[in-house]
Protein backbone atom coordinates (compact mmCIF):
# COMPACT_ATOMS: atom_id res chain seq x y z
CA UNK A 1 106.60 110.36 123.78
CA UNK A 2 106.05 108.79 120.37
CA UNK A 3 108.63 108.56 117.17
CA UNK A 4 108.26 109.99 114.26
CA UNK A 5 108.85 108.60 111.23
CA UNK A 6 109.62 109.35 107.26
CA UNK A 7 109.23 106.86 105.04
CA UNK A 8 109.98 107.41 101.51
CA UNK A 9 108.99 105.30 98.39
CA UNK A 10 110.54 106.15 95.54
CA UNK A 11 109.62 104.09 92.24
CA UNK A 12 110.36 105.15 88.55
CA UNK A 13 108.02 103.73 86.08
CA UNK A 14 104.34 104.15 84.22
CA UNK A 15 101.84 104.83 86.62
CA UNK A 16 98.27 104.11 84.55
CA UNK A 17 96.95 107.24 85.92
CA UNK A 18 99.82 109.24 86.03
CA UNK A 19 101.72 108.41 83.00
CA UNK A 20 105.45 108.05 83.26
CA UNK A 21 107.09 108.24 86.69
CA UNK A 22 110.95 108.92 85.12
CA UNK A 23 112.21 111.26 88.27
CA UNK A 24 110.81 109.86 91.94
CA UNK A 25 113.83 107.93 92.87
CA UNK A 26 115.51 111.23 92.12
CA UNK A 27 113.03 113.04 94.28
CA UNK A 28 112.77 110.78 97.24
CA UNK A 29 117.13 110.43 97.28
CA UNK A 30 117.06 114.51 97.38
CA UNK A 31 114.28 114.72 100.03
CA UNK A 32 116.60 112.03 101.73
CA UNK A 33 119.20 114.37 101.85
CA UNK A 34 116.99 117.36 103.10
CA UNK A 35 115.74 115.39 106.12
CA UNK A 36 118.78 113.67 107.40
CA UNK A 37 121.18 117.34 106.76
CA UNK A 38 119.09 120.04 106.82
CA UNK A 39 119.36 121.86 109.81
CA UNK A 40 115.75 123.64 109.05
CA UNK A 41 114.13 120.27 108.22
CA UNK A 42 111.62 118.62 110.41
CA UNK A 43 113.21 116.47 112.89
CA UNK A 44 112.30 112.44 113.00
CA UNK A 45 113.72 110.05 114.78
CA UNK A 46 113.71 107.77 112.17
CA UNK A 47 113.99 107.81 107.94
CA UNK A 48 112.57 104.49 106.18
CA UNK A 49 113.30 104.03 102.64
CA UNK A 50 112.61 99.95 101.84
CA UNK A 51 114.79 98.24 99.38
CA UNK A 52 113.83 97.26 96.27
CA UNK A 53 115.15 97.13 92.64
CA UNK A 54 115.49 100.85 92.33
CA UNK A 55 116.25 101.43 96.36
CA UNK A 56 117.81 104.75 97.29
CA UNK A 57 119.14 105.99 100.59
């Protein structure tokens, strides 16, 4: 049977095509929190979030 996986990447900055990125660490530490205590989330058997300057998780 194979694992599944989440890995989230959040990065606040400018994004050239985007503009400014001021609220994804935000995101990805709430989505965090919805997929390692939500009893209705999706189940994975593992939840990646690499470290960085602005790491979360």
């Amino acid at each position: 049977m194979s694992e599944r996986w989440a890995i989230l990447i959040g990065i606040n900055g400018d994004h050239p095509g985007l503009g400014p990125l001021a609220h994804s660490t935000n995101d990805c530490q709430r989505l965090i929190e919805v997929l390692t205590t939500d009893v209705d989330a999706p189940e994975f058997d593992h939840v990646l979030v690499p470290a960085g300057d602005e790491a979360v998780g």
